[in-house]
Protein backbone atom coordinates (compact mmCIF):
# COMPACT_ATOMS: atom_id res chain seq x y z
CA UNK A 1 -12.11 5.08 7.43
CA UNK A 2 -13.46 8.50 7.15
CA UNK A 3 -13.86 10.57 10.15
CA UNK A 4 -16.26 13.53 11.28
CA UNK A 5 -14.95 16.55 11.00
CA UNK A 6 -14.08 17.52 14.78
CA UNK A 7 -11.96 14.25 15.08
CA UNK A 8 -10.41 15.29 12.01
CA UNK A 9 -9.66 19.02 13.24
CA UNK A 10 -8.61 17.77 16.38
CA UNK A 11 -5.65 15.98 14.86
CA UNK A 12 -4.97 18.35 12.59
CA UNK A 13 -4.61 20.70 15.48
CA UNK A 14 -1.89 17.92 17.28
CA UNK A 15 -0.33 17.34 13.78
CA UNK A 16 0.49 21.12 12.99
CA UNK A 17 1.89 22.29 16.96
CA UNK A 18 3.68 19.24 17.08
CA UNK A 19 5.52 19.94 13.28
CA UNK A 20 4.33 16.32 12.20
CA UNK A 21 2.01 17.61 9.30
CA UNK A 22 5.32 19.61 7.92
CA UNK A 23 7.57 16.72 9.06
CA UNK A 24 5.37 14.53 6.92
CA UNK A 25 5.09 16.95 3.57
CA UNK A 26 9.22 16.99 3.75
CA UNK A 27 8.98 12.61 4.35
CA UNK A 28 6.58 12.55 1.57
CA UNK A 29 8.32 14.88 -0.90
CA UNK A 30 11.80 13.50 -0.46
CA UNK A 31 10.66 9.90 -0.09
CA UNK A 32 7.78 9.18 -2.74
CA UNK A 33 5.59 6.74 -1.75
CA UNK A 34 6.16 6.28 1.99
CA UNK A 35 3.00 6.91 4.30
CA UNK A 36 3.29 8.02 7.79
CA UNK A 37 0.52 7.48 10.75
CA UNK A 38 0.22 8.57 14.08
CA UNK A 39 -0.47 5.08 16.20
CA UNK A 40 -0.90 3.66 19.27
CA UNK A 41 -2.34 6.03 22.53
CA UNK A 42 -2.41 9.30 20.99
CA UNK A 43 -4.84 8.33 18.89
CA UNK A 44 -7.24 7.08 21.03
CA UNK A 45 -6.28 10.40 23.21
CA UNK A 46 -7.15 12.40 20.57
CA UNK A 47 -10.84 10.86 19.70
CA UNK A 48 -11.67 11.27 23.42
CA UNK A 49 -10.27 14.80 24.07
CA UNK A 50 -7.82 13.72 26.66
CA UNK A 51 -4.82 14.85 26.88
CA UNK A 52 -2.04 13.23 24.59
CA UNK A 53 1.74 12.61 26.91
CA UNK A 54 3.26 10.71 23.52
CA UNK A 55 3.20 10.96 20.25
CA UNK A 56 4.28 7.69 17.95
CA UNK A 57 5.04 7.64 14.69
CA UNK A 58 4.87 4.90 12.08
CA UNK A 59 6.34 5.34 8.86
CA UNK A 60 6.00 2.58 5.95
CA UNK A 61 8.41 2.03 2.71
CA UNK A 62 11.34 3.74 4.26
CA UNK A 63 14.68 1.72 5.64
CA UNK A 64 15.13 2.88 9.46
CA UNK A 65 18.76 3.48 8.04
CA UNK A 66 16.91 6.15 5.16
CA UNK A 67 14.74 7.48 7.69
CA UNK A 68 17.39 8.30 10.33
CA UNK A 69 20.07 9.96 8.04
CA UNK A 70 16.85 11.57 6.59
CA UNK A 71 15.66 12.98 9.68
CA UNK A 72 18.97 14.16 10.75
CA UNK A 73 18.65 17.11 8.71
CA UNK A 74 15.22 18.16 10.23
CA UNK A 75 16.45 17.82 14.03
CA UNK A 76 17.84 15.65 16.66
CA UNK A 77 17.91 12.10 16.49
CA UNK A 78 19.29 9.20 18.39
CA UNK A 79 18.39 5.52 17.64
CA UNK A 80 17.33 4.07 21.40
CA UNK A 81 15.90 0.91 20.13
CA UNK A 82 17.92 -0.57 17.23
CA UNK A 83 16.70 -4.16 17.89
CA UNK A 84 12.89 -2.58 17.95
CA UNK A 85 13.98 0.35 14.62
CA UNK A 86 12.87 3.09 17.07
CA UNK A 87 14.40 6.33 16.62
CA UNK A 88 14.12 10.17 19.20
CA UNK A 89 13.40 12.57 16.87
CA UNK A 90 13.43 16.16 18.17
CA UNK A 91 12.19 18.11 15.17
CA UNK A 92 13.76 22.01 15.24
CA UNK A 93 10.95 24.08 17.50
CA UNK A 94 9.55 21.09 18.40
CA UNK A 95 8.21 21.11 22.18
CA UNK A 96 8.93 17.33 22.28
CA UNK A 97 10.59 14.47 21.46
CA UNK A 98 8.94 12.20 18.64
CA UNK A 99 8.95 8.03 19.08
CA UNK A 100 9.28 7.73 15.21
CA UNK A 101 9.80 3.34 13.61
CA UNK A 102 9.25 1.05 11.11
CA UNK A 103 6.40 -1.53 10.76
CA UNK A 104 7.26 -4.58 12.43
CA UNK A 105 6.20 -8.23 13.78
CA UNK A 106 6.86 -9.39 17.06
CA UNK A 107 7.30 -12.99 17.99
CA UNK A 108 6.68 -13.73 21.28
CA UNK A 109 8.31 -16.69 23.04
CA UNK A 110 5.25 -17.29 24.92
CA UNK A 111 6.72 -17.21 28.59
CA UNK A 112 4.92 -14.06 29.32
CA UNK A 113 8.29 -12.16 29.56
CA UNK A 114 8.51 -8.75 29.88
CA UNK A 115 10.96 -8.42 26.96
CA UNK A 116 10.53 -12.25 25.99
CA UNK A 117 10.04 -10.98 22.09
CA UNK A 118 11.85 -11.62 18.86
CA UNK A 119 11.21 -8.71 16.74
CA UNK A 120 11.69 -8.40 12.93
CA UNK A 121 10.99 -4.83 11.14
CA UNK A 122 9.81 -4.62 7.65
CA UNK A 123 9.40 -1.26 5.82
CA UNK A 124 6.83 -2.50 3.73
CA UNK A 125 5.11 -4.24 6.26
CA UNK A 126 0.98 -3.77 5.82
CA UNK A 127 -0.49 -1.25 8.81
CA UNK A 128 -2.63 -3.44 9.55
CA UNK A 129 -0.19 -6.41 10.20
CA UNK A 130 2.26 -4.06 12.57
CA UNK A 131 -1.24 -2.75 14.78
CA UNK A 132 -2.14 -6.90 15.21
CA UNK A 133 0.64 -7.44 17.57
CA UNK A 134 -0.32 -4.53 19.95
CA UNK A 135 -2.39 -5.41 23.48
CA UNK A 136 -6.02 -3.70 23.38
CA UNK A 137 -7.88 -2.88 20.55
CA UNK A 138 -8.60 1.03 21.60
CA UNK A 139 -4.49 0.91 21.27
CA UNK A 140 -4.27 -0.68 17.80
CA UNK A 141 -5.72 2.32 15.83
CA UNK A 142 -3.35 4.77 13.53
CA UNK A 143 -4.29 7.84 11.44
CA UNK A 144 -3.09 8.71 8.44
CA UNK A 145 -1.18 11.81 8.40
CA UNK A 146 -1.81 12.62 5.05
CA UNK A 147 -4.93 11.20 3.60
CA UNK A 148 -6.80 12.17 7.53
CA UNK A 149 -8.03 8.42 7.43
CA UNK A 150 -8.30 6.27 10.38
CA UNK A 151 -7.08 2.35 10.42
CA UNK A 152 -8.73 0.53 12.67
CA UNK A 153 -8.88 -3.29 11.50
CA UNK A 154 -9.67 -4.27 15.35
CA UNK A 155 -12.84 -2.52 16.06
CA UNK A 156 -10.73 -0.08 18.37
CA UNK A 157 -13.32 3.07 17.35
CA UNK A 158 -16.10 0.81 18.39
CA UNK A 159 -14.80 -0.07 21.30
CA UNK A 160 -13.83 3.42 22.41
CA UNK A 161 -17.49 4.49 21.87
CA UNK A 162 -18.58 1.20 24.12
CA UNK A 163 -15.87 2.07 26.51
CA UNK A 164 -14.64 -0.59 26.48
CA UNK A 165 -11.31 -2.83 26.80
CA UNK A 166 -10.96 -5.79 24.61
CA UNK A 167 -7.98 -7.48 23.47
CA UNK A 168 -6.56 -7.33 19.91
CA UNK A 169 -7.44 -10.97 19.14
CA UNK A 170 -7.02 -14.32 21.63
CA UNK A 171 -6.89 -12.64 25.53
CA UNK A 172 -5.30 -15.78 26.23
CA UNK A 173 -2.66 -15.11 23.68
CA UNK A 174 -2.59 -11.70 24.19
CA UNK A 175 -1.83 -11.99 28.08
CA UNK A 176 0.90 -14.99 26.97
CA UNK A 177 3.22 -12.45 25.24
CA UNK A 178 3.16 -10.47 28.28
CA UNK A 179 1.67 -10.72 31.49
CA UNK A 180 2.33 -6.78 32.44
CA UNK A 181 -0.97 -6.46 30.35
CA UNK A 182 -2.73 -8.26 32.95
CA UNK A 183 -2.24 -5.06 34.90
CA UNK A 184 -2.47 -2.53 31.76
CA UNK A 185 -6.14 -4.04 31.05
CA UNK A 186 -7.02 -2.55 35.01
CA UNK A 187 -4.78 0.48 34.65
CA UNK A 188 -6.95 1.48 31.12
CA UNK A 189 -10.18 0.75 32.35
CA UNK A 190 -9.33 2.81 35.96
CA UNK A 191 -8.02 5.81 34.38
CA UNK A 192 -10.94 5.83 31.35
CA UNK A 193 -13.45 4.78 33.50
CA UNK A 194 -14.34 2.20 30.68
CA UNK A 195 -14.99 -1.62 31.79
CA UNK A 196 -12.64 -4.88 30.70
CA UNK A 197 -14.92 -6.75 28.01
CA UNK A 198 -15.98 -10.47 28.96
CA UNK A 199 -13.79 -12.80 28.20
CA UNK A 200 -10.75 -10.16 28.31
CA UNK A 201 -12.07 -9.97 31.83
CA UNK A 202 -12.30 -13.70 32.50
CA UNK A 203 -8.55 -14.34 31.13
CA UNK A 204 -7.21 -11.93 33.19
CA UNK A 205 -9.08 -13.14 36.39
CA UNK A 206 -7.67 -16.92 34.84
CA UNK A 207 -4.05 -15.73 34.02
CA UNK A 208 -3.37 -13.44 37.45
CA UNK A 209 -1.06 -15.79 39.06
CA UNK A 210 1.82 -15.73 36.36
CA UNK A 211 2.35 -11.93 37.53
CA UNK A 212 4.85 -13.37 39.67
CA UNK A 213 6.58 -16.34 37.27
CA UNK A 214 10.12 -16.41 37.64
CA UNK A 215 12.36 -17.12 34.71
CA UNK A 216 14.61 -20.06 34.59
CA UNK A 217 17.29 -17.52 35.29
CA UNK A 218 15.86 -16.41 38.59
CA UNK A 219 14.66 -13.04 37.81
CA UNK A 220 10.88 -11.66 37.83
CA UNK A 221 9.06 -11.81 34.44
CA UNK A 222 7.55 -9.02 34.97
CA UNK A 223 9.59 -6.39 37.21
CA UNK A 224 8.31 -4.94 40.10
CA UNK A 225 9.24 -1.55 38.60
CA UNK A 226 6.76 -2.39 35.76
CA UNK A 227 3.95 -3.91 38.32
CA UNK A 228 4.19 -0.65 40.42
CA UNK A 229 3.98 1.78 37.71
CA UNK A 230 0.47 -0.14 36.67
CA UNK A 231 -0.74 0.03 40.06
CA UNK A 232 0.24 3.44 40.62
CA UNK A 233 -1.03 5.23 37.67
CA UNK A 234 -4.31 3.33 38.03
CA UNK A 235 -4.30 4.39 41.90
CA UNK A 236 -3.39 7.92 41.62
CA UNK A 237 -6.63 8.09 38.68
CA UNK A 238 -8.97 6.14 41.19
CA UNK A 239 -7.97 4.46 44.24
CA UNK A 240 -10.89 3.04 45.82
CA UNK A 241 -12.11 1.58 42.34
CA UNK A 242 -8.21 0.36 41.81
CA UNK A 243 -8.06 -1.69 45.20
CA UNK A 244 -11.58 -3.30 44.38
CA UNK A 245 -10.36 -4.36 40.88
CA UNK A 246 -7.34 -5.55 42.34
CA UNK A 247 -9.43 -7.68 45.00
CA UNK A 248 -11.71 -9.33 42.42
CA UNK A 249 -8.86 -10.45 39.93
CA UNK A 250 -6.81 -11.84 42.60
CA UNK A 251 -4.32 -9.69 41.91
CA UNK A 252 -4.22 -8.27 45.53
CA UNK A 253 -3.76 -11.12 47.24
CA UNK A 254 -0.65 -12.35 44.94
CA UNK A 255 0.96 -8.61 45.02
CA UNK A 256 0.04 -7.25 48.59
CA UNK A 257 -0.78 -10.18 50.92
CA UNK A 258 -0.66 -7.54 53.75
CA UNK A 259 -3.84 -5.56 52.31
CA UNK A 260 -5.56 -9.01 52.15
CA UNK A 261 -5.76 -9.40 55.94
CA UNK A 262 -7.15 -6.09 56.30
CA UNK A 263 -10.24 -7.53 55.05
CA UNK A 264 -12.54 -9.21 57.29
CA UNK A 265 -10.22 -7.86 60.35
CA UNK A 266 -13.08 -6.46 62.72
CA UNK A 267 -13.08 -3.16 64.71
CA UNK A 268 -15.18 -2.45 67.88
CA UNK A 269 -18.58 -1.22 66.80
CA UNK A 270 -18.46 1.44 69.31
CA UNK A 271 -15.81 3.08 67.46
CA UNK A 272 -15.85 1.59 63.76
CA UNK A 273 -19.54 0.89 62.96
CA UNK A 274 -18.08 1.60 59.42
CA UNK A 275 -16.76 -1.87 59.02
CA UNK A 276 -13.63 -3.74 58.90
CA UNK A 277 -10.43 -2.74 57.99
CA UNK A 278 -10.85 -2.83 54.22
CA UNK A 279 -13.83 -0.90 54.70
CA UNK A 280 -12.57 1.84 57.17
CA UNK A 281 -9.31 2.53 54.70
CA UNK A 282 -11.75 2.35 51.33
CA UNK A 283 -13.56 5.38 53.11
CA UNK A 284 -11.20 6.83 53.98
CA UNK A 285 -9.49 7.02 50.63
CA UNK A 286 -13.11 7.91 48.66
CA UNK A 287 -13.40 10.86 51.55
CA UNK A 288 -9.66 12.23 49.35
CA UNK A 289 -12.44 13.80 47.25
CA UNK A 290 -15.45 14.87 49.41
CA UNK A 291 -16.53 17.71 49.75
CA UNK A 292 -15.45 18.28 53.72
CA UNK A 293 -11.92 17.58 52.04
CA UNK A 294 -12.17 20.06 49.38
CA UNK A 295 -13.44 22.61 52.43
CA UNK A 296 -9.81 22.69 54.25
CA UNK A 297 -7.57 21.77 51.58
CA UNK A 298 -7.53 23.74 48.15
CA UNK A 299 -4.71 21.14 46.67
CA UNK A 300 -5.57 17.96 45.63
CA UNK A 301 -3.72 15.58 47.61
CA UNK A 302 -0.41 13.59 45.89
CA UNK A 303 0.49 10.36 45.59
CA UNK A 304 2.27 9.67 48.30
CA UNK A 305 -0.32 10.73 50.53
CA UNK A 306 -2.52 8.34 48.79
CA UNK A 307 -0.61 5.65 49.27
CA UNK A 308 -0.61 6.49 53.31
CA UNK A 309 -4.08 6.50 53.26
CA UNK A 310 -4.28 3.73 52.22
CA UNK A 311 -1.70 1.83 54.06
CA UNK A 312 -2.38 3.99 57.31
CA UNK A 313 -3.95 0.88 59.07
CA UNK A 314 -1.62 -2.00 57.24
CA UNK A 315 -0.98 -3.50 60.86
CA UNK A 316 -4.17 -3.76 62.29
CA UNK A 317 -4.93 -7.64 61.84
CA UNK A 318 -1.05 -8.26 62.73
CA UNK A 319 -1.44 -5.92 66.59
CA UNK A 320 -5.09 -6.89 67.22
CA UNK A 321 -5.13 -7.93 71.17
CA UNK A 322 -8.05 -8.60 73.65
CA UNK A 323 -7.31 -6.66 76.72
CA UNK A 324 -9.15 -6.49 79.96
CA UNK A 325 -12.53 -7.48 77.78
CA UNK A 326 -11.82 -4.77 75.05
CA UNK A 327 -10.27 -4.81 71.54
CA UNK A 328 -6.90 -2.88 71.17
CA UNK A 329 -4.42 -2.44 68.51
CA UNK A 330 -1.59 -1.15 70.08
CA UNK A 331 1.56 0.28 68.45
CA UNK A 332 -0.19 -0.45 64.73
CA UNK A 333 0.63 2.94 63.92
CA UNK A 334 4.51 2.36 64.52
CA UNK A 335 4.12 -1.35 63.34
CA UNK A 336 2.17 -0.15 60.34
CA UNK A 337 4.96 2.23 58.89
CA UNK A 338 7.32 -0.42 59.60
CA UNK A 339 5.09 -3.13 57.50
CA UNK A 340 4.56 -0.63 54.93
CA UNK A 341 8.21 0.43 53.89
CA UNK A 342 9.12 -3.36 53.84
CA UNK A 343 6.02 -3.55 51.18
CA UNK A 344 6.91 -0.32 49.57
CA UNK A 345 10.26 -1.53 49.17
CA UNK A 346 9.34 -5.07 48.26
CA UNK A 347 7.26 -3.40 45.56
CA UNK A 348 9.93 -0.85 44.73
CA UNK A 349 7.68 1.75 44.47
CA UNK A 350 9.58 4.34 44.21
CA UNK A 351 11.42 3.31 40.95
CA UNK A 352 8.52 4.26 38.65
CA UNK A 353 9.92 7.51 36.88
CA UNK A 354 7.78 10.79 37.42
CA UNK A 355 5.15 8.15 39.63
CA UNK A 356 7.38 6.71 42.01
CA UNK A 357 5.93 7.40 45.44
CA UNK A 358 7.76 8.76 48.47
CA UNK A 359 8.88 6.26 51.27
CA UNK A 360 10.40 8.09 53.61
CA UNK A 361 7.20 10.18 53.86
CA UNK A 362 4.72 7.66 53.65
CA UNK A 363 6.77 6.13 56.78
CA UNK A 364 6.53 9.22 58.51
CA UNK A 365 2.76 9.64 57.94
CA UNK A 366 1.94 6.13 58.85
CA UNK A 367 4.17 6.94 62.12
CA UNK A 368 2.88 9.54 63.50
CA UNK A 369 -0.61 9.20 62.00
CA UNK A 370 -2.02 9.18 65.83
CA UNK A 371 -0.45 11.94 67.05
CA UNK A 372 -3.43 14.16 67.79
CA UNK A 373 -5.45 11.25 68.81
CA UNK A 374 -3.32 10.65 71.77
CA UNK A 375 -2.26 14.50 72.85
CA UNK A 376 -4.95 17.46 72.29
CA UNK A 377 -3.26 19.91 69.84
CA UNK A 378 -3.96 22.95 71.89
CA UNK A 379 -1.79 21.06 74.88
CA UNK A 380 0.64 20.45 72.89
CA UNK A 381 4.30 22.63 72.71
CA UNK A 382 4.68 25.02 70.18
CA UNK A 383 8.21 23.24 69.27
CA UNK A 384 6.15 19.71 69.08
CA UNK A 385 3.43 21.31 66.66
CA UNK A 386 6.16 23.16 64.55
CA UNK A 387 8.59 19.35 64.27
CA UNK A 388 5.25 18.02 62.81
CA UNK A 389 3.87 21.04 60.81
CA UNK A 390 6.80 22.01 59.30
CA UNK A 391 9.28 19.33 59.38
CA UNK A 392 10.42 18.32 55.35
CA UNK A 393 8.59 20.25 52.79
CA UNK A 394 4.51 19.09 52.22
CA UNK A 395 4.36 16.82 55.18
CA UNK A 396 2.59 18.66 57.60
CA UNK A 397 -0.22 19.31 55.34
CA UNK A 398 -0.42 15.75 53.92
CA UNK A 399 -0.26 15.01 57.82
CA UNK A 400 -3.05 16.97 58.07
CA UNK A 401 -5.19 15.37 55.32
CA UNK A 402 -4.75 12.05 56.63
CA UNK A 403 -5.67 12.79 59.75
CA UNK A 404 -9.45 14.38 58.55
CA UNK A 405 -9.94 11.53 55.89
CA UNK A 406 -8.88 9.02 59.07
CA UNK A 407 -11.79 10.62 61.24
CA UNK A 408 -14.10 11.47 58.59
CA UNK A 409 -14.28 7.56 58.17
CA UNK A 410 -14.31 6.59 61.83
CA UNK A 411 -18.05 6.13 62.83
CA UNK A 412 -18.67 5.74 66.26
CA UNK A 413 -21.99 2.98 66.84
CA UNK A 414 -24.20 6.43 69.04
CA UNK A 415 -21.91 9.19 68.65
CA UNK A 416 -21.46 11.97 66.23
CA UNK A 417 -18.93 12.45 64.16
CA UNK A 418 -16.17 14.12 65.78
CA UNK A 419 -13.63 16.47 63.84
CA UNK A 420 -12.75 18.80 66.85
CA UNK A 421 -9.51 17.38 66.85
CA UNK A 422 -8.69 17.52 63.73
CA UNK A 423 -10.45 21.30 63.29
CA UNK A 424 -8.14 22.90 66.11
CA UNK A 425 -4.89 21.22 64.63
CA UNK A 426 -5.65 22.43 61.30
CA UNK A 427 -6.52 26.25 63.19
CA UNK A 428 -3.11 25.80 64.97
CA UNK A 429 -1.26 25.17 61.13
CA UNK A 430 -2.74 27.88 59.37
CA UNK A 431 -1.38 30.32 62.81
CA UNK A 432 1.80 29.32 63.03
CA UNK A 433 2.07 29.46 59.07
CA UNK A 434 0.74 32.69 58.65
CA UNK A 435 3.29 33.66 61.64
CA UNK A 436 5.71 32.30 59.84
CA UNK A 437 4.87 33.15 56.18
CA UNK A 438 5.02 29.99 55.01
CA UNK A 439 8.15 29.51 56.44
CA UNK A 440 9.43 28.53 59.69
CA UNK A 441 11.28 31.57 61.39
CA UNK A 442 15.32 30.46 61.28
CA UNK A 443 16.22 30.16 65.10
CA UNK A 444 18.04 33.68 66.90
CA UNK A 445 21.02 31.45 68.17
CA UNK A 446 22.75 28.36 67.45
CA UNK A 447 24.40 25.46 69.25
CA UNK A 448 27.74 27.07 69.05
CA UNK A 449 26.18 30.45 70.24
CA UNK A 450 24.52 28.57 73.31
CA UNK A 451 27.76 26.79 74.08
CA UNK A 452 29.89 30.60 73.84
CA UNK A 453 27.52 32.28 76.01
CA UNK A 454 26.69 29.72 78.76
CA UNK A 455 30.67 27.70 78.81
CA UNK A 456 28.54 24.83 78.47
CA UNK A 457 30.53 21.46 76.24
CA UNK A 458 28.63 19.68 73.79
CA UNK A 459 25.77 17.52 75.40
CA UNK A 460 22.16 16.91 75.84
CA UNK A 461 21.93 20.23 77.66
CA UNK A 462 22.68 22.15 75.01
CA UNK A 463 19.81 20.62 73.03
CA UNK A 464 17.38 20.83 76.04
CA UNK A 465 18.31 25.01 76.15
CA UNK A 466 17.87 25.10 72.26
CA UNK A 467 14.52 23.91 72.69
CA UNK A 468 13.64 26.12 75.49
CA UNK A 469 14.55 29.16 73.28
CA UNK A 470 12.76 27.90 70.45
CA UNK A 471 9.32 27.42 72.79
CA UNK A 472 9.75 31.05 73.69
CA UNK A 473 10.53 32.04 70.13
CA UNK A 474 7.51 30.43 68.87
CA UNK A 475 5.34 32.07 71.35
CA UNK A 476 6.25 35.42 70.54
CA UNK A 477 8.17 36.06 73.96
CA UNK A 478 11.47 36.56 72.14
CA UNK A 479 11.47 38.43 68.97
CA UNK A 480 15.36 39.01 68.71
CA UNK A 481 18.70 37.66 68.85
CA UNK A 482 19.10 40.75 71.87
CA UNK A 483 16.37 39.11 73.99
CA UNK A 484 17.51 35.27 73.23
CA UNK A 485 20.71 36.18 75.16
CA UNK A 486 18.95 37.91 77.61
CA UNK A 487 16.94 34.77 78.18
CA UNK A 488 20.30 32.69 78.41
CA UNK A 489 21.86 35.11 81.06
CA UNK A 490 19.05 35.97 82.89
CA UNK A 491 16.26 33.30 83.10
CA UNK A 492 17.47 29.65 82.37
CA UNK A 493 19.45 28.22 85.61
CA UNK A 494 21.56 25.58 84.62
């Protein structure tokens, strides 16, 4: 299929810094009458402008044995997936690594199995046979290197310009091979912003259950490692639309039981005429991207902050008391970091490489997520403000951010919105980091030092002094390690 010409300069231009047009001159001079494609995402990357991560190569009428002693000569090579003919290539000056193979079939077993695939390669395998067995049909395209054709048997082109996600063939069969693609369908459509066509739709919606099949052996057919990643890069694109999506499938409630309750869990009007749960944390995650947001906070936030937005409230339905006529949820801030590491954890999602979230941190957010709703920051000790502003790298910002997207969607029933809080804690950070440059000021003395000058042994005292010094440190009364003794000697009785 001939293409215009701006799709056609638009590989060229991937083709020529990646070295695959003169990889592919050297392939076709030494090996007459082998063809080579780019296939799978970079394709479709490259006819919609995005960015392209990976490149994959597909080259026909050349033995994988040929082609690796071939490409030896031309770079770096190492064969990571004999049983799939996949080889690294690093060409010389290349910027990255190459996934260059063979055509081949795959024969599913049918038990939607991660891996649960025979595969046979065939050098003179058709294109068009080896694009059949992949998932969606905007995935199943390749371009010819050297003729600047497209294939696209599966109405991939089409479907890009419809923005749409369709499977290559039966959904149902599709879906069979590999339930993961339940998950991939969502992930595509979040991050393109495309929707999942009909009956692609449907079978997913039919098939959601089987994410969590066991084989006979025991173990998960589809990983949590693999289910995370999914979620993740579709969150991290578009959260609100990605826990909606995950709602209407079903897929929530078989994943992350604990989000389901959140739903329909009622908050006192007075304070949450928003909604329910659900709704509260859905605004609060869509307010990640207003423009209030994007007024205090030049940095888009990560993923891990994401992820504590939207599991800030997680223990809400679990704490919800009636008390002396009123509506409380007491401790769900400590019970809600504790709920979400076990899910984190269940989920393992951390494992995801370059995604994984943060655990420890999203515990620590969820923690201490109240802390300026129960103490005004302006009342609060210099040494309290600096454990929270500037404890491990990032968290007192991301703090920060969860706090104004918490109150931005907190609607009291005949009150204004009220950021006051949240405007004098973020005054109070940018002091005590322009103070500090960034950088917390090391402390004059240490334990040791305190124990020397005052004879005291090791104890609680000597922790209750350290603090003391670092209160007057912080407010400027001591600016040396000459006045932080004087302090010892002269003003703390002990």
């Amino acid at each position: 299929m001939k293409m215009n010409k701006k799709i056609v300069n638009d590989f060229s231009k991937v083709l020529k810094q990646e070295l695959i047009f003169d990889l592919a001159g050297k392939v076709a001079k030494k090996i007459p009458g082998s063809e080579i494609y780019v296939v799978g995402g970079a394709v479709r990357d490259v006819i919609l402008g995005r960015p392209i991560k990976d490149i994959d190569i597909l080259v026909r009428k050349v033995k994988i044995v040929d082609l690796e002693k071939f490409l030896k000569s031309y770079g770096k090579v190492d064969l990571v997936g004999k049983r799939f003919s996949v080889l690294k290539f690093l060409p010389r000056g290349g910027r990255q690594q190459l996934d260059i193979s063979i055509p081949r079939l795959d024969f599913s077993f049918g038990t939607g199995g991660y891996k649960d695939v025979k595969v046979k390669s065939d050098p003179d395998l058709p294109i068009e046979e080896d694009l059949a067995r992949r998932d969606f049909t905007i995935n199943a395209m390749a371009w010819n290197v050297v003729t600047n054709e497209l294939v696209d048997p599966y109405g991939g082109l089409k479907d890009l310009k419809l923005k749409i996600i369709r499977t290559v063939g039966s959904p149902k069969e599709r879906f069979a091979e590999d339930y993961s693609r339940l998950l991939r369908a969502i992930r595509f459509a979040i991050q393109l912003g495309f929707k999942i066509e009909e009956k692609t739709w449907s079978a997913v919606k039919k098939h959601i259950g089987h994410i969590n099949d066991l084989a006979e052996s025991g173990e998960r057919k589809v990983p949590f490692e693999i289910i995370s990643s999914e979620f993740l890069k579709a969150f991290n694109a578009n959260p609100v639309e990605t826990v909606k999506i995950y709602f209407e499938c079903g897929a929530m409630a078989k994943l992350m039981p604990e989000i389901v309750k959140m739903k329909g869990c009622a908050q006192p009007k007075k304070y949450h005429s928003e909604g329910d749960v659900l709704t509260h944390t859905l605004l609060a995650l869509q307010n990640l991207e207003s423009k209030t947001f994007k007024k205090y906070f030049a940095a888009p936030p990560d993923l891990s902050t994401k992820t504590a937005v939207f599991l800030h409230d997680i223990a809400k339905p679990t704490t919800k008391r009636k008390m002396e006529g009123r509506v409380v949820f007491y401790n769900h801030d400590k019970e809600g970091a504790k709920i979400a590491r076990r899910l984190l954890d269940r989920m393992k999602m951390s494992a995801p490489p370059e995604l994984g979230v943060d655990i420890d941190k999203i515990f620590w957010m969820i923690e201490h997520h109240l802390v300026f709703f129960y103490s005004q920051p302006n009342e609060m000790k210099k040494t309290t403000l600096e454990k929270y502003f500037f404890g491990p790298a990032g968290r007192g910002e991301s703090l920060l951010q969860l706090f104004l997207v918490d109150a931005l969607a907190t609607k009291p029933e005949k009150e204004k919105l009220d950021l006051s809080r949240f405007k004098m804690a973020y005054q109070l950070w940018n002091e005590m980091k322009e103070n500090k440059k960034e950088v917390p000021p090391k402390p004059f003395l240490n334990g040791d030092e305190v124990m020397k000058i005052l004879k005291l042994a090791p104890g609680p005292k000597v922790g209750e002094v350290l603090e003391s010094l670092r209160e007057e440190q912080l407010n400027g009364r001591i600016k040396s390690k000459k006045e932080a003794e004087f302090f010892l000697k002269k003003t703390l009785t002990l």
